[in-house]
Protein backbone atom coordinates (compact mmCIF):
# COMPACT_ATOMS: atom_id res chain seq x y z
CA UNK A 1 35.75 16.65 -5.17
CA UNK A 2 37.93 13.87 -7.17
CA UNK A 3 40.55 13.21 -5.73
CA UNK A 4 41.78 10.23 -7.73
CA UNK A 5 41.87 9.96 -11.57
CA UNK A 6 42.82 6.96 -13.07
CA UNK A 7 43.47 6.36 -17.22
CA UNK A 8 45.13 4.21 -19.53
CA UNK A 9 42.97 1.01 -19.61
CA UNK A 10 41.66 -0.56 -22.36
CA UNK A 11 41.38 -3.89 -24.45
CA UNK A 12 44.72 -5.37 -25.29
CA UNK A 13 45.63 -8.75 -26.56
CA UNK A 14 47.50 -11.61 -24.56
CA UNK A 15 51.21 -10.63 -24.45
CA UNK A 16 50.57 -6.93 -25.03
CA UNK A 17 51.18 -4.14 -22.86
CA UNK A 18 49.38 -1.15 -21.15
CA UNK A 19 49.99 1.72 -18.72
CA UNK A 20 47.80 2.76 -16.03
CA UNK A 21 48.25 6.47 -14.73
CA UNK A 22 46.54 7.85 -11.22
CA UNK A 23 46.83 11.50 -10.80
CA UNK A 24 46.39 12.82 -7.48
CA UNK A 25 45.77 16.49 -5.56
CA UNK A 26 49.07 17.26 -3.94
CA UNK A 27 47.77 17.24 -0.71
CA UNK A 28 47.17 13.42 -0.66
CA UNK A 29 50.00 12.57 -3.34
CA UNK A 30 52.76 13.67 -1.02
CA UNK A 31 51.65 12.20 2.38
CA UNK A 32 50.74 9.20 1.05
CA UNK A 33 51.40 5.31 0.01
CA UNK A 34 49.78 4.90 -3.42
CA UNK A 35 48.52 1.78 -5.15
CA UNK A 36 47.07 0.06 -7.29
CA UNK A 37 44.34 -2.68 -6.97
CA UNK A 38 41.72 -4.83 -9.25
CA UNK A 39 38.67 -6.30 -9.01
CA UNK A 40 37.42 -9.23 -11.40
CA UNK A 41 33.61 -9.91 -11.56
CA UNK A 42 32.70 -12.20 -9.01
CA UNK A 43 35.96 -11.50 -6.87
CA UNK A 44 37.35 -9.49 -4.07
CA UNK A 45 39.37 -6.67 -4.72
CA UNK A 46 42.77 -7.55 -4.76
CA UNK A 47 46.43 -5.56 -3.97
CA UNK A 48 48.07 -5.55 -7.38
CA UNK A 49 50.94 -3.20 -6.00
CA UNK A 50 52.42 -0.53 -3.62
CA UNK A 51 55.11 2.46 -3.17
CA UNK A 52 55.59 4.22 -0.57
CA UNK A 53 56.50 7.76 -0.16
CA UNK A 54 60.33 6.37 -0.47
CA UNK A 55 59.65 4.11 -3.43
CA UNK A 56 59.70 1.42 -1.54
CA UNK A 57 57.83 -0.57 -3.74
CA UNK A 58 55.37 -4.75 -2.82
CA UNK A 59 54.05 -6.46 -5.56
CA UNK A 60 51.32 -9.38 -5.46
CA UNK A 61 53.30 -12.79 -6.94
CA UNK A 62 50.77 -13.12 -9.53
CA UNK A 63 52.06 -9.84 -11.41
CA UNK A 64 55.87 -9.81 -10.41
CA UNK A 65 58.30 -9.45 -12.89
CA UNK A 66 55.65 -8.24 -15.37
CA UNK A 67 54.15 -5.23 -13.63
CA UNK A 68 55.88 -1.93 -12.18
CA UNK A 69 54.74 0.62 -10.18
CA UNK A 70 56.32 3.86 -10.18
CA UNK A 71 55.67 7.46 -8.73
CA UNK A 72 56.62 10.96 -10.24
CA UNK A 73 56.30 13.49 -7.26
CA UNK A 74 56.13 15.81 -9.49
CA UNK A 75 53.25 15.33 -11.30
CA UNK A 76 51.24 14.08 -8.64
CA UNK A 77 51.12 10.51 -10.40
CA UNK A 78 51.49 7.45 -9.98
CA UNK A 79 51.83 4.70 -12.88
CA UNK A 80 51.40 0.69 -13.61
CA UNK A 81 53.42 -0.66 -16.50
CA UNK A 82 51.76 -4.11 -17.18
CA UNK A 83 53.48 -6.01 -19.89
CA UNK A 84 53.35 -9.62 -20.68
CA UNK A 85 49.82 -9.14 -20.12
CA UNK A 86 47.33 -12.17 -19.68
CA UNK A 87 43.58 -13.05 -19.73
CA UNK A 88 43.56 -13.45 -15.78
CA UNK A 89 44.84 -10.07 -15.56
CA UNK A 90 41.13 -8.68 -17.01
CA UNK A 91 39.85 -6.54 -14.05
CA UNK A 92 39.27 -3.53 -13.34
CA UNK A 93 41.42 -1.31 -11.57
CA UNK A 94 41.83 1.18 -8.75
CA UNK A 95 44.25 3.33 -7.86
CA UNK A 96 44.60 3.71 -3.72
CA UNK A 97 46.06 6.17 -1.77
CA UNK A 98 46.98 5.84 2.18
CA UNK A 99 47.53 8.90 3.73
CA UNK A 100 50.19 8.90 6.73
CA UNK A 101 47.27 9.58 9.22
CA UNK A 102 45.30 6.43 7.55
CA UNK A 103 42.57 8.26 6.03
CA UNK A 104 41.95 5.82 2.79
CA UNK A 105 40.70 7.20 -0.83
CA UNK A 106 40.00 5.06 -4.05
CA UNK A 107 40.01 6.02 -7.70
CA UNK A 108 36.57 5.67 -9.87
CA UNK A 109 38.34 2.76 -11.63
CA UNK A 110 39.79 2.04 -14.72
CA UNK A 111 38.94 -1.30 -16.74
CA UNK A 112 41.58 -3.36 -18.82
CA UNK A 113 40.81 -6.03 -20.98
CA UNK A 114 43.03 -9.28 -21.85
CA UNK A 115 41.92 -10.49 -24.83
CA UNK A 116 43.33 -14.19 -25.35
């Protein structure tokens, strides 16, 4: 059973814009601190960003002020607006979800594209 569904990647060009959605069942949505992470080829996974059941919201320094991370509780999602997009930012990406007894699920991934 899927429990994470990620969309909205794609190619874009240098400067350019996308938003990632991760819909989730309710049952892990609502207990849970969602985020978001990428993976280039040849490198680790890395946090991109976080909220909390609250909205408390941690972003890596390589994407603040550029990226936000948002929740809608009641649609189950959770969202990335990346804007001033660059070629480093080319990964692919996974949406995360921490459940508030620490059992961990991942997204299939989505990939996104920085054309320069």
């Amino acid at each position: 059973q899927v429990q994470l569904v990620e969309s909205g990647g794609g190619l874009v060009q240098t400067g350019g814009s996308l938003r990632l959605s991760c819909a989730a069942s309710r049952a892990i949505f609502s207990l849970s601190t969602m985020g978001w992470y990428r993976q280039a080829p040849g490198s680790q996974r890395e946090l991109v960003a976080i909220i909390t059941r609250v909205s408390s919201t941690t972003y890596s320094d390589s994407v603040k002020g550029r990226f936000t991370i948002s929740r809608d509780n009641a649609k189950n999602t959770v969202y990335l607006q990346m804007n001033s997009l660059k070629p480093e930012d080319s990964a692919v990406y996974y949406c995360n979800a921490v459940r508030h007894d620490g059992l961990t699920f991942w997204g299939q991934g989505t990939p996104v594209t920085v054309s320069s």
